[in-house]
PDB file of N, CA and C in Angstrom:
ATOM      1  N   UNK A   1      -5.884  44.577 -10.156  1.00  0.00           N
ATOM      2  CA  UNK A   1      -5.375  43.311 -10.665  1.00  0.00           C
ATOM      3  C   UNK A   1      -4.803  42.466  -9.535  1.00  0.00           C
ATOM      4  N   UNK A   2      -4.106  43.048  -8.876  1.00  0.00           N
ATOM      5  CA  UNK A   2      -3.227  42.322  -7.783  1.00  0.00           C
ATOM      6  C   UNK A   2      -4.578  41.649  -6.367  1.00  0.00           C
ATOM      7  N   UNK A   3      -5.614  42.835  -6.330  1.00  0.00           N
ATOM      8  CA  UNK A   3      -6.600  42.091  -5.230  1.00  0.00           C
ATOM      9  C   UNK A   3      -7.189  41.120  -6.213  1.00  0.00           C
ATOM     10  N   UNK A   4      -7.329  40.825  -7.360  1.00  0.00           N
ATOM     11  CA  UNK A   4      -8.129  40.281  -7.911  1.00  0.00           C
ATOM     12  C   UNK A   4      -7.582  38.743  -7.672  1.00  0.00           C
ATOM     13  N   UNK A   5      -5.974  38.926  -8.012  1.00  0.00           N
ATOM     14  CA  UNK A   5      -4.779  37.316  -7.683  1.00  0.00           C
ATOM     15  C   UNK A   5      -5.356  37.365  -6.046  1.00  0.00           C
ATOM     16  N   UNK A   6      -5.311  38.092  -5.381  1.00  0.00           N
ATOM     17  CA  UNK A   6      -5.456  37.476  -3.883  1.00  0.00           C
ATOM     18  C   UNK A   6      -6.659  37.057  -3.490  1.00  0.00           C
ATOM     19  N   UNK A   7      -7.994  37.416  -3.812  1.00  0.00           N
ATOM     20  CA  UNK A   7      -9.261  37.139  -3.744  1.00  0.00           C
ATOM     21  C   UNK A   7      -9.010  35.745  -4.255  1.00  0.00           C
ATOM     22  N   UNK A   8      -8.595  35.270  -5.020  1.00  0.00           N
ATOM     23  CA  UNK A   8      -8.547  34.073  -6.401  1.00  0.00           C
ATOM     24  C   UNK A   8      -7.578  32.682  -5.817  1.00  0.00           C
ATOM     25  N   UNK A   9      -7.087  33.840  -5.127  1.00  0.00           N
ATOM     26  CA  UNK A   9      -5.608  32.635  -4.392  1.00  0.00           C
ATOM     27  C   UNK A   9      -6.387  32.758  -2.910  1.00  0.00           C
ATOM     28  N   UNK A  10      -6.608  33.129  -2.342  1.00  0.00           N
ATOM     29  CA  UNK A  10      -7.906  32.800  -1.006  1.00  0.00           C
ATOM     30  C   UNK A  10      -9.131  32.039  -1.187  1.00  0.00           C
ATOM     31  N   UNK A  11      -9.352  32.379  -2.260  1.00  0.00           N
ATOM     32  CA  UNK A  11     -11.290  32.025  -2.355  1.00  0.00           C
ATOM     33  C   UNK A  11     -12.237  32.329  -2.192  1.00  0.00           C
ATOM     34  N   UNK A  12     -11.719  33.701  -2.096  1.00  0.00           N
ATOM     35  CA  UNK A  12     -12.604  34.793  -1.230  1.00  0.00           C
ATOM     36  C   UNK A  12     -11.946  35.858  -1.387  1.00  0.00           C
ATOM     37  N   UNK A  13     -12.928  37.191  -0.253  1.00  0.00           N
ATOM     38  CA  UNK A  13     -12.104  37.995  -0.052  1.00  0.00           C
ATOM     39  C   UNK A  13     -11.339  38.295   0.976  1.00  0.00           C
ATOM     40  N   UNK A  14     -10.255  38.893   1.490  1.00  0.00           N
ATOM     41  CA  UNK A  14      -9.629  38.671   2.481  1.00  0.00           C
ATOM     42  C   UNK A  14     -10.409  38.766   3.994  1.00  0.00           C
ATOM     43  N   UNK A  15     -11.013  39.477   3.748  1.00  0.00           N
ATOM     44  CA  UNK A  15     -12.027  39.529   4.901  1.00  0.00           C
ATOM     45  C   UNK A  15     -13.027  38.771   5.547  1.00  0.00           C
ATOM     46  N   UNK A  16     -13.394  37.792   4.378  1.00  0.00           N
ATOM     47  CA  UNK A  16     -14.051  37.095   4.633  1.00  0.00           C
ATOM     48  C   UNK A  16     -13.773  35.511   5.116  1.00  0.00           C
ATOM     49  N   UNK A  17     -12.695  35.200   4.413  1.00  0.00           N
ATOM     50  CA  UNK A  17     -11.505  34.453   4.433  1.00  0.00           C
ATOM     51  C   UNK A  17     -11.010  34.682   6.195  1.00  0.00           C
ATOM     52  N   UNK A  18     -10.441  35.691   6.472  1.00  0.00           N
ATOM     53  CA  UNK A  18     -10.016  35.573   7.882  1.00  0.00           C
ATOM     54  C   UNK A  18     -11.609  35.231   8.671  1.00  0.00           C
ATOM     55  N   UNK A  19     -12.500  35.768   8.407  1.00  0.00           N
ATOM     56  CA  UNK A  19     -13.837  35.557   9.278  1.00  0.00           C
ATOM     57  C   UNK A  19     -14.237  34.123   9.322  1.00  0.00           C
ATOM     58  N   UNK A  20     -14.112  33.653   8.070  1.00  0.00           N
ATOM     59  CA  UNK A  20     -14.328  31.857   8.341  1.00  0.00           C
ATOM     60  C   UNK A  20     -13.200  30.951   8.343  1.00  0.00           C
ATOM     61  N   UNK A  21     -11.653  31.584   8.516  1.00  0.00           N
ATOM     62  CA  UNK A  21     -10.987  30.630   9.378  1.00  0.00           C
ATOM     63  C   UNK A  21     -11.210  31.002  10.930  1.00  0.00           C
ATOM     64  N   UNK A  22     -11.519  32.073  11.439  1.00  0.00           N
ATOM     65  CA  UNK A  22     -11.527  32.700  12.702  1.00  0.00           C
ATOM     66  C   UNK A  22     -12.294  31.693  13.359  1.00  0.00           C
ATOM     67  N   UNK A  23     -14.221  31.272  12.638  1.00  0.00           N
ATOM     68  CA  UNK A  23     -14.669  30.648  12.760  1.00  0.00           C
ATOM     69  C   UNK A  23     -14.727  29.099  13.461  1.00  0.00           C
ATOM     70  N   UNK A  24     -13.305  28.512  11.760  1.00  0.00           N
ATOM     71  CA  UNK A  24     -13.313  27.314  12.210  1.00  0.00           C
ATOM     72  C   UNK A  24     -12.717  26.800  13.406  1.00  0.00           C
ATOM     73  N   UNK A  25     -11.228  28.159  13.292  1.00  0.00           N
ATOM     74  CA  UNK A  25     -10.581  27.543  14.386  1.00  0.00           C
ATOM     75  C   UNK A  25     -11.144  27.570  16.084  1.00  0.00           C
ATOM     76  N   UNK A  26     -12.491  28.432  16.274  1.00  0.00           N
ATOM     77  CA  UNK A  26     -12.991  28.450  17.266  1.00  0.00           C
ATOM     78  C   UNK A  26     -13.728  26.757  17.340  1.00  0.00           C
ATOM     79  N   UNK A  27     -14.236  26.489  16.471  1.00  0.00           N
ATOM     80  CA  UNK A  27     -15.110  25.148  16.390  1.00  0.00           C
ATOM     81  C   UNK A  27     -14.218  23.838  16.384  1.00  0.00           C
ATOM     82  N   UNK A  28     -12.824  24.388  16.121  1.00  0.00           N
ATOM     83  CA  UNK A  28     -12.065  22.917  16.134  1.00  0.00           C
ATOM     84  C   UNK A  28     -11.261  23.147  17.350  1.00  0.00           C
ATOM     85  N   UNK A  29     -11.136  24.288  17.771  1.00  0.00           N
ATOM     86  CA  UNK A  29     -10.524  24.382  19.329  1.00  0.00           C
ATOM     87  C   UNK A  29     -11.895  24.051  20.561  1.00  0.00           C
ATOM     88  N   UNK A  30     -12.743  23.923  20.139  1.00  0.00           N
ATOM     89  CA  UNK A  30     -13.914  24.052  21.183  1.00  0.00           C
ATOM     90  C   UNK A  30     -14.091  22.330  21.492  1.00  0.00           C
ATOM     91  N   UNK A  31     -13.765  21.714  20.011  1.00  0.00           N
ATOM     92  CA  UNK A  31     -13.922  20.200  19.441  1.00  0.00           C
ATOM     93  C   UNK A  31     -12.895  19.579  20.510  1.00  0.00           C
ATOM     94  N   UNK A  32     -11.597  19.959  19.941  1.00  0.00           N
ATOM     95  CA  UNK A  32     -10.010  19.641  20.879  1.00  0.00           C
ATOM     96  C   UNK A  32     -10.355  19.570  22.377  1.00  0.00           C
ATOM     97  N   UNK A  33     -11.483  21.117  22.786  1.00  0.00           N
ATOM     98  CA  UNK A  33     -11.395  20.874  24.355  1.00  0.00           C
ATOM     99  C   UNK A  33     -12.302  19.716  24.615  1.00  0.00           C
ATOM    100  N   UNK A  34     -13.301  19.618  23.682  1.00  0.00           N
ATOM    101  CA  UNK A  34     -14.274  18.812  24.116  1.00  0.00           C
ATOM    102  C   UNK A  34     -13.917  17.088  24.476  1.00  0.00           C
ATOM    103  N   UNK A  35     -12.394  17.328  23.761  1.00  0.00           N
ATOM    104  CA  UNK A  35     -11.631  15.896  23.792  1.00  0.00           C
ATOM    105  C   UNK A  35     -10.989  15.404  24.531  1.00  0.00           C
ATOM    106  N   UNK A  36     -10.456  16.737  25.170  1.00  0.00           N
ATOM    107  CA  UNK A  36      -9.736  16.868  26.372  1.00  0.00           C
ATOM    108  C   UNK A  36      -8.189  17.150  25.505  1.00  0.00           C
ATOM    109  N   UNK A  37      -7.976  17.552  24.514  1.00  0.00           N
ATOM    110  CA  UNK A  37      -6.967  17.654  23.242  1.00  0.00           C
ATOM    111  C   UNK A  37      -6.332  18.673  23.155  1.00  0.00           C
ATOM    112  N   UNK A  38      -4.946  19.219  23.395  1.00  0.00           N
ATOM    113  CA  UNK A  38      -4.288  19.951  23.142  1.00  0.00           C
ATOM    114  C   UNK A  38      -3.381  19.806  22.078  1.00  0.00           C
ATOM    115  N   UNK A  39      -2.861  21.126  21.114  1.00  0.00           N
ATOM    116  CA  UNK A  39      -2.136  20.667  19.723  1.00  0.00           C
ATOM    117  C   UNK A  39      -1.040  20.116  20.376  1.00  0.00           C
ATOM    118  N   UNK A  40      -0.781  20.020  21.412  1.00  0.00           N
ATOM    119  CA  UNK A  40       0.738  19.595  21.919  1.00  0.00           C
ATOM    120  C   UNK A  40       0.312  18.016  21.986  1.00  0.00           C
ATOM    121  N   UNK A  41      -1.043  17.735  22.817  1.00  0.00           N
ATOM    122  CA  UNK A  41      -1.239  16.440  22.431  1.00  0.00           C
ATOM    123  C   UNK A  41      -1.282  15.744  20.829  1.00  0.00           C
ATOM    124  N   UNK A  42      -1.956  16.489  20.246  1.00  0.00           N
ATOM    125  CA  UNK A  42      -1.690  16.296  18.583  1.00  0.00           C
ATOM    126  C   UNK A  42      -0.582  16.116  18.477  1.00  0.00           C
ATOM    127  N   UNK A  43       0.019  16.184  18.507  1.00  0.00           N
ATOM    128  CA  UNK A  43       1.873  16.184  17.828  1.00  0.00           C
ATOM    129  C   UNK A  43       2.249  15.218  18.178  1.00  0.00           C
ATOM    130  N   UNK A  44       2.154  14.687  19.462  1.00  0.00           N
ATOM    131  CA  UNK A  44       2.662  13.659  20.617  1.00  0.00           C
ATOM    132  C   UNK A  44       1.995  12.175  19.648  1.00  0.00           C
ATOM    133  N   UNK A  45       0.298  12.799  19.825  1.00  0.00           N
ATOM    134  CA  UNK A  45      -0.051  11.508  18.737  1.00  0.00           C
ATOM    135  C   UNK A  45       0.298  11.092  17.858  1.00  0.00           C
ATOM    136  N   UNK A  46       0.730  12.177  16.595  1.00  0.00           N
ATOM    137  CA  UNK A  46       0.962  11.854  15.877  1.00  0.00           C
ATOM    138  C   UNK A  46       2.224  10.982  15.716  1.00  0.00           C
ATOM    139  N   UNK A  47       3.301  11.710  16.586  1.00  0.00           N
ATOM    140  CA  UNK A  47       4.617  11.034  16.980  1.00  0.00           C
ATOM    141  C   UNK A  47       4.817   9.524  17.551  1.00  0.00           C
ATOM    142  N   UNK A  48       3.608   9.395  18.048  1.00  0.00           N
ATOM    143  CA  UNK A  48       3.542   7.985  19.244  1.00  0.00           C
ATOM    144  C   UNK A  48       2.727   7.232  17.925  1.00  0.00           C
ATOM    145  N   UNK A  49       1.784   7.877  16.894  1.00  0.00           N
ATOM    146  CA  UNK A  49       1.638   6.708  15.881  1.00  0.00           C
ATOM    147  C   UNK A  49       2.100   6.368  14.794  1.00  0.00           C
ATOM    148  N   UNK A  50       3.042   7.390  14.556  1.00  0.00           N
ATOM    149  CA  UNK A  50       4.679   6.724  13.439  1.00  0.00           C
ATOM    150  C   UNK A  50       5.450   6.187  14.275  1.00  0.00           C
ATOM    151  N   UNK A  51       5.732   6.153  16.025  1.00  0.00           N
ATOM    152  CA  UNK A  51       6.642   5.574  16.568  1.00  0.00           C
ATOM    153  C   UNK A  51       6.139   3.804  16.305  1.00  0.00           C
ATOM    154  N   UNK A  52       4.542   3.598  16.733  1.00  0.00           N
ATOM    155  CA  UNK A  52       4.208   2.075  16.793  1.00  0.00           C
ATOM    156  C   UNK A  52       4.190   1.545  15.552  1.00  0.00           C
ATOM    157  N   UNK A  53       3.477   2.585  14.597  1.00  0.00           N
ATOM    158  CA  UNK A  53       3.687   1.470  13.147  1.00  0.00           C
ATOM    159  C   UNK A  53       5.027   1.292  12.807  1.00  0.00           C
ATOM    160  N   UNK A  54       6.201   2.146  13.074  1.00  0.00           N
ATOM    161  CA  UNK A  54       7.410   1.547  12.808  1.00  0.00           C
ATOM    162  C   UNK A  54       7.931   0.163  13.848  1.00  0.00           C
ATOM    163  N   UNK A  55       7.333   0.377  14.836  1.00  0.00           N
ATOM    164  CA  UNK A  55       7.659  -0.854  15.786  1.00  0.00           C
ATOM    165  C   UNK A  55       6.634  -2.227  15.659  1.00  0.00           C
ATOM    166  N   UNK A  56       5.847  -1.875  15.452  1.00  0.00           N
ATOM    167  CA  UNK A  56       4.344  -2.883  15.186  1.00  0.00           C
ATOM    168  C   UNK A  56       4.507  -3.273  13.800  1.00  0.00           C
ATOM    169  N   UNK A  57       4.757  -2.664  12.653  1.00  0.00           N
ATOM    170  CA  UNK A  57       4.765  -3.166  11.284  1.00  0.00           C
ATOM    171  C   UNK A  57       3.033  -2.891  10.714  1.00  0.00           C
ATOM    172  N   UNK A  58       2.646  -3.912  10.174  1.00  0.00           N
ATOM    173  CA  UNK A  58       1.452  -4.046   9.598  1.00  0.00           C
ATOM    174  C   UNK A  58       0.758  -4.440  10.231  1.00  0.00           C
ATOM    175  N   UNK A  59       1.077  -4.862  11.662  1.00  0.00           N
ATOM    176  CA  UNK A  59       0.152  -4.912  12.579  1.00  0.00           C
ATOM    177  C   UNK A  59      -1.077  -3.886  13.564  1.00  0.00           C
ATOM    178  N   UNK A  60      -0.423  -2.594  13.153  1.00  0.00           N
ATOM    179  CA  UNK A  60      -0.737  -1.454  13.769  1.00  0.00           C
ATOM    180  C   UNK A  60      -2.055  -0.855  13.160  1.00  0.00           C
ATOM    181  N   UNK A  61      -2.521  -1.513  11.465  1.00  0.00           N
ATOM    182  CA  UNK A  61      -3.088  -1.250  10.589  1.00  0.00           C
ATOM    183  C   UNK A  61      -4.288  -0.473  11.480  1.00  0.00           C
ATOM    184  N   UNK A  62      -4.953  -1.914  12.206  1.00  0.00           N
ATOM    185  CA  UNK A  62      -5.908  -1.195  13.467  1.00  0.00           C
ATOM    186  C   UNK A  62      -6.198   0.228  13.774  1.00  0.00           C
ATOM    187  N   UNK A  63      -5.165   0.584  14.354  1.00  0.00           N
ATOM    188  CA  UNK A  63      -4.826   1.441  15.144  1.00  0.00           C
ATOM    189  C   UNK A  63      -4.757   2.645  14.286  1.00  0.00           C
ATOM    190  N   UNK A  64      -4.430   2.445  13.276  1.00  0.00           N
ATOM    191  CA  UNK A  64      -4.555   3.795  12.333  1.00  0.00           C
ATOM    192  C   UNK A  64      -5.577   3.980  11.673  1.00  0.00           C
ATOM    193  N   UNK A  65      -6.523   2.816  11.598  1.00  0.00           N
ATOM    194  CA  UNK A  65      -8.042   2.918  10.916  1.00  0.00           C
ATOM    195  C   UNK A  65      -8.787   3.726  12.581  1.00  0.00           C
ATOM    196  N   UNK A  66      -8.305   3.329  13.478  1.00  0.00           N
ATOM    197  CA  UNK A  66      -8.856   4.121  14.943  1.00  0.00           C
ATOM    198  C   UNK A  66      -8.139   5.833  14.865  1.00  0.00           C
ATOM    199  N   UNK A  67      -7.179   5.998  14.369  1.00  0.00           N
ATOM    200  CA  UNK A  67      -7.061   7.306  14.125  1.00  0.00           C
ATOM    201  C   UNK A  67      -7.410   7.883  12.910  1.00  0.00           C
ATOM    202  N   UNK A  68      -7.602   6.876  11.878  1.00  0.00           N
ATOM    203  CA  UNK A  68      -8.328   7.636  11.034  1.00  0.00           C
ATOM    204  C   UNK A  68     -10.244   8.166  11.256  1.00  0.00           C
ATOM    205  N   UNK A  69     -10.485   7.122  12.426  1.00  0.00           N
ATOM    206  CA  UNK A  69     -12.295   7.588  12.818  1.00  0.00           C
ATOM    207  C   UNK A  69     -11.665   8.817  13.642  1.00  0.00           C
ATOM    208  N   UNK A  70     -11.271   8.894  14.159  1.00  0.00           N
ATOM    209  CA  UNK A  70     -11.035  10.238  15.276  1.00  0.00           C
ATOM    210  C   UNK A  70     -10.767  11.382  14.808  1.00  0.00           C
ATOM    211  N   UNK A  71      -9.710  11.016  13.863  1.00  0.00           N
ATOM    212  CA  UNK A  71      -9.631  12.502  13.041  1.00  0.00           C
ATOM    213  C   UNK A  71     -11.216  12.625  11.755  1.00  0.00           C
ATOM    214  N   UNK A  72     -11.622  11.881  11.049  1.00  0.00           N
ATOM    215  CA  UNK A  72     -12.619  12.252  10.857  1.00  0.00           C
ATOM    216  C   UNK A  72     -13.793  12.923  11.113  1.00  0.00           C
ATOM    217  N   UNK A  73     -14.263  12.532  12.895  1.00  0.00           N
ATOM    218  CA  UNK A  73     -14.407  12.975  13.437  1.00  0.00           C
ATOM    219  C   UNK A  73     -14.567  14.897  13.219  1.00  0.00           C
ATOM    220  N   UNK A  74     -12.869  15.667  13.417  1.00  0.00           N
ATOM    221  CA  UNK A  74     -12.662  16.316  13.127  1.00  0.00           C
ATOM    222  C   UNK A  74     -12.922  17.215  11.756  1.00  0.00           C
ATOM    223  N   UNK A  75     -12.582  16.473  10.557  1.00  0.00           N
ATOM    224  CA  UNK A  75     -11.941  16.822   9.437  1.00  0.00           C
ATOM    225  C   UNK A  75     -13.215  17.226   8.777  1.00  0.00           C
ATOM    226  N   UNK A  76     -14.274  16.139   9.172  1.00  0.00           N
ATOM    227  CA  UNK A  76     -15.712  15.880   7.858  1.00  0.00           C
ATOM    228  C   UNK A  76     -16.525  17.041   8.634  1.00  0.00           C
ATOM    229  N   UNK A  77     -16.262  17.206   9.985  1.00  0.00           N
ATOM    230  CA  UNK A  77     -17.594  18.822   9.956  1.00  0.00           C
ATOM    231  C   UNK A  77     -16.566  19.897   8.916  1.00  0.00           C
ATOM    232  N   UNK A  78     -15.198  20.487   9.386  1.00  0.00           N
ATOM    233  CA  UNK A  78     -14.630  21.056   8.986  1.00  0.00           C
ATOM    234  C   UNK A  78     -14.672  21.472   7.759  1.00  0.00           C
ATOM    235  N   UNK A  79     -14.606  19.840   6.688  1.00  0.00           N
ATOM    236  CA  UNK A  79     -14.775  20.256   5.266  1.00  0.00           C
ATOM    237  C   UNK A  79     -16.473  20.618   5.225  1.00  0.00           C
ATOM    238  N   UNK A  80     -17.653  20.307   5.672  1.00  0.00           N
ATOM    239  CA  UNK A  80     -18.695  20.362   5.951  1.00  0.00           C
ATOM    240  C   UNK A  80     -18.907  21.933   5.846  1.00  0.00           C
ATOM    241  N   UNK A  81     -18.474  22.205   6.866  1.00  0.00           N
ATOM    242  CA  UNK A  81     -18.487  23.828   6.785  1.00  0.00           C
ATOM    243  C   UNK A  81     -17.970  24.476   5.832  1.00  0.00           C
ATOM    244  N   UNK A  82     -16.652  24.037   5.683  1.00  0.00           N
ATOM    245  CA  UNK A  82     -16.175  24.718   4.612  1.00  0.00           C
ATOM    246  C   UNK A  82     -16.818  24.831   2.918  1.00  0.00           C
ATOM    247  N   UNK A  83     -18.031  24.015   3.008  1.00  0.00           N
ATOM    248  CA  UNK A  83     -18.055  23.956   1.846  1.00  0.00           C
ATOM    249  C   UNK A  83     -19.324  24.549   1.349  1.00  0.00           C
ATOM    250  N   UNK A  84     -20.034  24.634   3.041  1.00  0.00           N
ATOM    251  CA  UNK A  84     -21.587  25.265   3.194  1.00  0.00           C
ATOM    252  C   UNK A  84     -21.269  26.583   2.873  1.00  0.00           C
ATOM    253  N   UNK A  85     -20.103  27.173   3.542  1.00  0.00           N
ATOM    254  CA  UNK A  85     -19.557  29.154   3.454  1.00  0.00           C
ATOM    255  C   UNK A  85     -18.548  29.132   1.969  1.00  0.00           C
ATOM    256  N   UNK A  86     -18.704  28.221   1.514  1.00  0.00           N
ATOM    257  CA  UNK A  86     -18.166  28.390   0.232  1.00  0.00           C
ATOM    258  C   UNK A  86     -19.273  28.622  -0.572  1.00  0.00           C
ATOM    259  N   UNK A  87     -20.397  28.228  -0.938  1.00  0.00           N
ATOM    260  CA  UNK A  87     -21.169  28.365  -1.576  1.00  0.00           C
ATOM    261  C   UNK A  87     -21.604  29.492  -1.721  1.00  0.00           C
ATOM    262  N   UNK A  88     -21.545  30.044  -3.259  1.00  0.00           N
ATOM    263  CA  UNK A  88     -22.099  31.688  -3.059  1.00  0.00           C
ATOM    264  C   UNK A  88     -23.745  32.061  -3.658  1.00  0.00           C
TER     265      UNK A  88
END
């Protein structure tokens, strides 16, 4: 009963589950280098683009439609995959 809640609350089984995050995070760390991107840079970004839209206002709108292509970028293989190794 209890593997049955954890299979159910994963989406999987645990094993398989660690094998295709193991996966992604190789493909989104490989992505990051390919960017020249460290999570420390992530953070910084993220920090430096709540710092300007609070200083910029609604002017910054730009700039966050430019981080929203970049992280897409990211996000749409990610769910991509995720949804190809979901399929059973």
């Amino acid at each position: 009963m209890a593997n049955q809640d954890l299979t159910r609350m994963l989406g999987g089984s645990p094993g398989s589950v660690l094998l295709k995050l193991i996966f992604l995070s190789i493909l989104v760390g490989a992505a990051l280098s390919l960017f020249g991107l460290t999570p420390p840079d992530l953070l910084r970004g993220i920090k430096d683009l709540f710092d300007r839209v609070m200083d910029l206002g609604f002017g910054a709108v730009r700039e966050v439609f430019r981080y929203f292509v970049y992280g897409a970028v990211i996000v749409l293989p990610i769910w991509l995959l995720m949804r190809l190794f979901g399929r059973r």
